[in-house]
N, C-alpha and C. Protein backbone atom coordinates (compact mmCIF):
# COMPACT_ATOMS: atom_id res chain seq x y z
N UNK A 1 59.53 -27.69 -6.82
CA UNK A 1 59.99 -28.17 -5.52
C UNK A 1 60.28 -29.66 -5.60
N UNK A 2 61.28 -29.77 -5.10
CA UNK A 2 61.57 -31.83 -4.91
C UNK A 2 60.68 -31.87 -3.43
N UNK A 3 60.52 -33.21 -3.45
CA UNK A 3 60.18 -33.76 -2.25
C UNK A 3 60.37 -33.34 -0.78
N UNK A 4 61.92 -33.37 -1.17
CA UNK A 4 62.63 -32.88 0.58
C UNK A 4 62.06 -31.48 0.59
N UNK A 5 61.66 -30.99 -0.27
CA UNK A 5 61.82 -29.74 0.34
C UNK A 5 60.07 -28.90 0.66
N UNK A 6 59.36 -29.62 0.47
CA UNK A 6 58.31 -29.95 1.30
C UNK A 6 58.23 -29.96 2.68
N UNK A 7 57.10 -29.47 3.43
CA UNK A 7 56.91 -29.50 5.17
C UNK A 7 55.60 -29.91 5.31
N UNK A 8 56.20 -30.79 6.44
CA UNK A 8 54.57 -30.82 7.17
C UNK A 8 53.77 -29.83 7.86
N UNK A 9 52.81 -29.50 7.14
CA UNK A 9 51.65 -28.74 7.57
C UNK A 9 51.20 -27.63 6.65
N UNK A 10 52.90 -27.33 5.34
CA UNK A 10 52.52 -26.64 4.29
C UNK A 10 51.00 -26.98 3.40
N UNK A 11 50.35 -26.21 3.09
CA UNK A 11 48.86 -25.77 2.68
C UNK A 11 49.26 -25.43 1.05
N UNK A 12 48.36 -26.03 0.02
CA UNK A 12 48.79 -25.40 -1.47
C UNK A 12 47.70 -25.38 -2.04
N UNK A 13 47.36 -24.30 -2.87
CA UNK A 13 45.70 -24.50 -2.81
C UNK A 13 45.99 -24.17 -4.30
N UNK A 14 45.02 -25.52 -5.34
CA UNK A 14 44.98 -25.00 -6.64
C UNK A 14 43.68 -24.49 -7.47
N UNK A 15 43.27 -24.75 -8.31
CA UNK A 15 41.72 -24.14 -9.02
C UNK A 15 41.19 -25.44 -8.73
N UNK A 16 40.07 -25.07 -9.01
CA UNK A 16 39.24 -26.37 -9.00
C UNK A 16 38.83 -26.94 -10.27
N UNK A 17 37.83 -28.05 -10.20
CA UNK A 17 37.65 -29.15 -11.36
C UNK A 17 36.27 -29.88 -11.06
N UNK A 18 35.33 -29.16 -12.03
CA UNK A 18 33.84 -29.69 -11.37
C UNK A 18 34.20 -30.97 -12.81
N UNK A 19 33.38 -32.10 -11.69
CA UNK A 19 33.21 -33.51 -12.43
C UNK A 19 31.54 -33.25 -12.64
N UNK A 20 30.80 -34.39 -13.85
CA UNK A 20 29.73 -34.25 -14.03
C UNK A 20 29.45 -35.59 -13.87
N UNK A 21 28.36 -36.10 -13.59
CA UNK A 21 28.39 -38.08 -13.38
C UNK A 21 28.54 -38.43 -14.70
N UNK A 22 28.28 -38.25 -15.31
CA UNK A 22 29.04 -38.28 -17.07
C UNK A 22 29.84 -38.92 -16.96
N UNK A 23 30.93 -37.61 -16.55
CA UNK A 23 32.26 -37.88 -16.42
C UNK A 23 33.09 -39.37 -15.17
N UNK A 24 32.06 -39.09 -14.28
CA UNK A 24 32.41 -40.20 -13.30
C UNK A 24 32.14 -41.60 -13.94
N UNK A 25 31.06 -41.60 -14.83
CA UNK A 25 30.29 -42.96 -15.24
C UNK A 25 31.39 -43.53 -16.52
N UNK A 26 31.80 -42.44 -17.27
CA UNK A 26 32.50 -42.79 -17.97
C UNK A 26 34.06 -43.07 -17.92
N UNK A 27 34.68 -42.13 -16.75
CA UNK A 27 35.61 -43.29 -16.63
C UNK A 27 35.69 -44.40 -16.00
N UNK A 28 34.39 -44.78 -14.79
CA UNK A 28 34.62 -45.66 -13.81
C UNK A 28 33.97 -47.19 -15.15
N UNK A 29 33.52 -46.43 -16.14
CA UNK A 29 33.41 -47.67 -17.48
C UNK A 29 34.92 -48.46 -17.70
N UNK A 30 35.72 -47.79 -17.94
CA UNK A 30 36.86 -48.22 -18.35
C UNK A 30 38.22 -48.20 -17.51
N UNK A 31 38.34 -47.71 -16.10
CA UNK A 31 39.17 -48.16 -15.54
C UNK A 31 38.91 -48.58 -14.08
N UNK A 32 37.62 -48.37 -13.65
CA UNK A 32 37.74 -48.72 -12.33
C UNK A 32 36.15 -48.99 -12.38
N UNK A 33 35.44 -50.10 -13.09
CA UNK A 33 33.66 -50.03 -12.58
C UNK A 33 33.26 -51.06 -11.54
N UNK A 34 33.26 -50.44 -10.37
CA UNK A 34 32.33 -50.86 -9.64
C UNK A 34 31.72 -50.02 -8.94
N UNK A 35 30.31 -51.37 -8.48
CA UNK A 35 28.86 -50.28 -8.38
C UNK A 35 28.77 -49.23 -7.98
N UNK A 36 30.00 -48.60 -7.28
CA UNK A 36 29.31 -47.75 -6.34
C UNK A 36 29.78 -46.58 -7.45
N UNK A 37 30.23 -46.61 -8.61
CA UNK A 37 30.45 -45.73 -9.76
C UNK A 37 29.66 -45.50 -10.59
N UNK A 38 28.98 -46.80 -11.29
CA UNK A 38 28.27 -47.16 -12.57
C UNK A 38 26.84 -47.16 -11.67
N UNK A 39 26.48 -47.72 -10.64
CA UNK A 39 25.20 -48.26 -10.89
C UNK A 39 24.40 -47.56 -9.84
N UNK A 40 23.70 -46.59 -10.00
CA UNK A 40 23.00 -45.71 -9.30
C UNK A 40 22.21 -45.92 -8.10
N UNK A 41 21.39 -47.21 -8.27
CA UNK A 41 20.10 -47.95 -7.55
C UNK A 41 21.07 -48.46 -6.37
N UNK A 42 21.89 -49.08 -6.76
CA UNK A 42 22.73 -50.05 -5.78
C UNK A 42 23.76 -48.98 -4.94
N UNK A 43 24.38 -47.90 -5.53
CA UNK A 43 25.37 -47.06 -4.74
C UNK A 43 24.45 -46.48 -4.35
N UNK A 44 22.97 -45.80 -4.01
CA UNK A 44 22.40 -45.65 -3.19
C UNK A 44 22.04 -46.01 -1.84
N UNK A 45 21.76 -47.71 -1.97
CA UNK A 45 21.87 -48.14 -1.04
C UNK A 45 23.43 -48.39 0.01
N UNK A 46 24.12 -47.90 -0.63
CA UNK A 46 25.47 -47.77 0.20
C UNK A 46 25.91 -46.66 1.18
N UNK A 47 26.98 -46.43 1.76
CA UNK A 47 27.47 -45.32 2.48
C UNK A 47 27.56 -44.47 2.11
N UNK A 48 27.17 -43.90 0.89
CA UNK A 48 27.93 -42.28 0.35
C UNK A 48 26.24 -42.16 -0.41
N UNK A 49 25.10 -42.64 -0.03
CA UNK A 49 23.96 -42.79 -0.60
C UNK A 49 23.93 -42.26 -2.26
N UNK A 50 24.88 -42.51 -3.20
CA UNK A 50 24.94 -42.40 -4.27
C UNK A 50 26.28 -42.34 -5.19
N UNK A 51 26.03 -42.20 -6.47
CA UNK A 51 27.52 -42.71 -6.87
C UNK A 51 28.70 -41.32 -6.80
N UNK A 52 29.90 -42.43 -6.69
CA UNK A 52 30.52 -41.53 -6.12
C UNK A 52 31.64 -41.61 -7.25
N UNK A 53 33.01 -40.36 -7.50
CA UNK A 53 34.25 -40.67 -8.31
C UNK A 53 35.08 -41.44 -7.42
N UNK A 54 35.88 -42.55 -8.29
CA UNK A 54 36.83 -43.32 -7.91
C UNK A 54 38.04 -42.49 -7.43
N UNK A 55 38.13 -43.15 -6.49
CA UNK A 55 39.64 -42.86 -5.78
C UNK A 55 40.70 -42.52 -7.16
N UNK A 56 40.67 -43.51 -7.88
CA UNK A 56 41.99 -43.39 -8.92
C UNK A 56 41.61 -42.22 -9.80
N UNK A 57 40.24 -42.07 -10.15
CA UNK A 57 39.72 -40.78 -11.08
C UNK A 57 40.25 -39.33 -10.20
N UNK A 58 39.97 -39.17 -8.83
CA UNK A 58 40.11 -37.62 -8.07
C UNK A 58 41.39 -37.45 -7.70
N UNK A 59 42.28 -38.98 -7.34
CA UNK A 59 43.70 -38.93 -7.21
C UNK A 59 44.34 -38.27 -8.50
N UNK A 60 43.68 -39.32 -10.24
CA UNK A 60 44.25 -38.09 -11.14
C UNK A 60 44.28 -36.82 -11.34
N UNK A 61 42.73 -36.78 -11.12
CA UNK A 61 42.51 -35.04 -11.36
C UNK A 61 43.66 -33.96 -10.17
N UNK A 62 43.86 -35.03 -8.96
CA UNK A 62 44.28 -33.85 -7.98
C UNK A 62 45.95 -33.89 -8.40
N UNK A 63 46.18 -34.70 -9.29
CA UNK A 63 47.77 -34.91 -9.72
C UNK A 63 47.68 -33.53 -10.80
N UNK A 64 47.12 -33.73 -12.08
CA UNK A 64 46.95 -32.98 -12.64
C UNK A 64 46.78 -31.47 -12.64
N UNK A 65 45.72 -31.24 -11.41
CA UNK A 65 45.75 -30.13 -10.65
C UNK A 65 46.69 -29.26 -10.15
N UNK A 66 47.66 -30.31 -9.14
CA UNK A 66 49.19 -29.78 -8.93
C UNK A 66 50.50 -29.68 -9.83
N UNK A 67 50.22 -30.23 -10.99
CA UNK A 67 50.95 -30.03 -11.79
C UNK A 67 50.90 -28.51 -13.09
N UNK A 68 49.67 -28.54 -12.69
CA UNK A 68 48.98 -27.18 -13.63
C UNK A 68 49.34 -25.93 -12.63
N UNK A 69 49.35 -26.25 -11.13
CA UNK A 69 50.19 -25.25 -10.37
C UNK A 69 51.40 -24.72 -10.91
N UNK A 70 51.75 -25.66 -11.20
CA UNK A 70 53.54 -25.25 -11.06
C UNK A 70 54.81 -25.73 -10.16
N UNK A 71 54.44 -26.58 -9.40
CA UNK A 71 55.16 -26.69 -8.14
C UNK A 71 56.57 -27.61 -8.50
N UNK A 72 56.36 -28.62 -9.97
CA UNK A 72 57.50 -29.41 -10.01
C UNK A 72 57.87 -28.98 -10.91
N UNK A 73 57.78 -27.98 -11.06
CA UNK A 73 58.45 -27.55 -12.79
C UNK A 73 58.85 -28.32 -14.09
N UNK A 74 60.01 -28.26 -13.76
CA UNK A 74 60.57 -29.56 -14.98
C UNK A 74 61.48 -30.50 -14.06
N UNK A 75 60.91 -30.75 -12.84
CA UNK A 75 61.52 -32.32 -12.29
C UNK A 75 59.94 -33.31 -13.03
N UNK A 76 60.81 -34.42 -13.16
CA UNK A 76 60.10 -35.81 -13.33
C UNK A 76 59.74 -36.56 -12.41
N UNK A 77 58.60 -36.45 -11.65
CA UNK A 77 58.53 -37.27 -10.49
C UNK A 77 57.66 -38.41 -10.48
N UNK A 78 57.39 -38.69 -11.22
CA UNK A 78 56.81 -40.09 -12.25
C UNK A 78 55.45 -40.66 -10.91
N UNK A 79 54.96 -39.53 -10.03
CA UNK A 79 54.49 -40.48 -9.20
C UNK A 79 54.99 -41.00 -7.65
N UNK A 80 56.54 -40.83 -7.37
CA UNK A 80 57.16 -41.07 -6.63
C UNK A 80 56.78 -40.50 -5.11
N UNK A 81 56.72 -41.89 -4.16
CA UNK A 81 56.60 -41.15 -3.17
C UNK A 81 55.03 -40.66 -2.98
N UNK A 82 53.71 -40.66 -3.63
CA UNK A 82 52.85 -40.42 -3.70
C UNK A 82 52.24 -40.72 -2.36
């Protein structure tokens, strides 16, 4: 599907993707560490009372996700419009 041809209110539901804090700790090491990723004691005391995955880590996975759907086939959408 391109872009346009998308609707508002369309629903697409793909598999899921269990993260392990492993996995959260280790990428929020190398592309996105702050505390509320890496440091357990301190993202406790915060709003989500513990550590949580980065926005940029669940944004990939949910890119990835829709792409393992099927939905853009062989368009290149580099991101566009996100």
């Amino acid at each position: 599907m391109k872009l346009d041809e998308f609707t508002i209110g369309q629903v697409f539901e793909t598999k899921s993707f269990k993260l392990t804090k492993e996995d959260i700790i280790r990428f929020a090491k190398e592309f996105d560490p702050q505390y509320m990723h890496l440091d357990e004691e301190k993202a406790k005391q915060g709003r989500f009372n513990g550590i949580i995955a980065s926005g940029i880590h669940t944004m990939a996975l949910s890119f990835k996700l829709w792409i393992e759907q099927g939905m853009y086939e062989e368009d290149v959408i580099a991101g566009t419009e996100m």
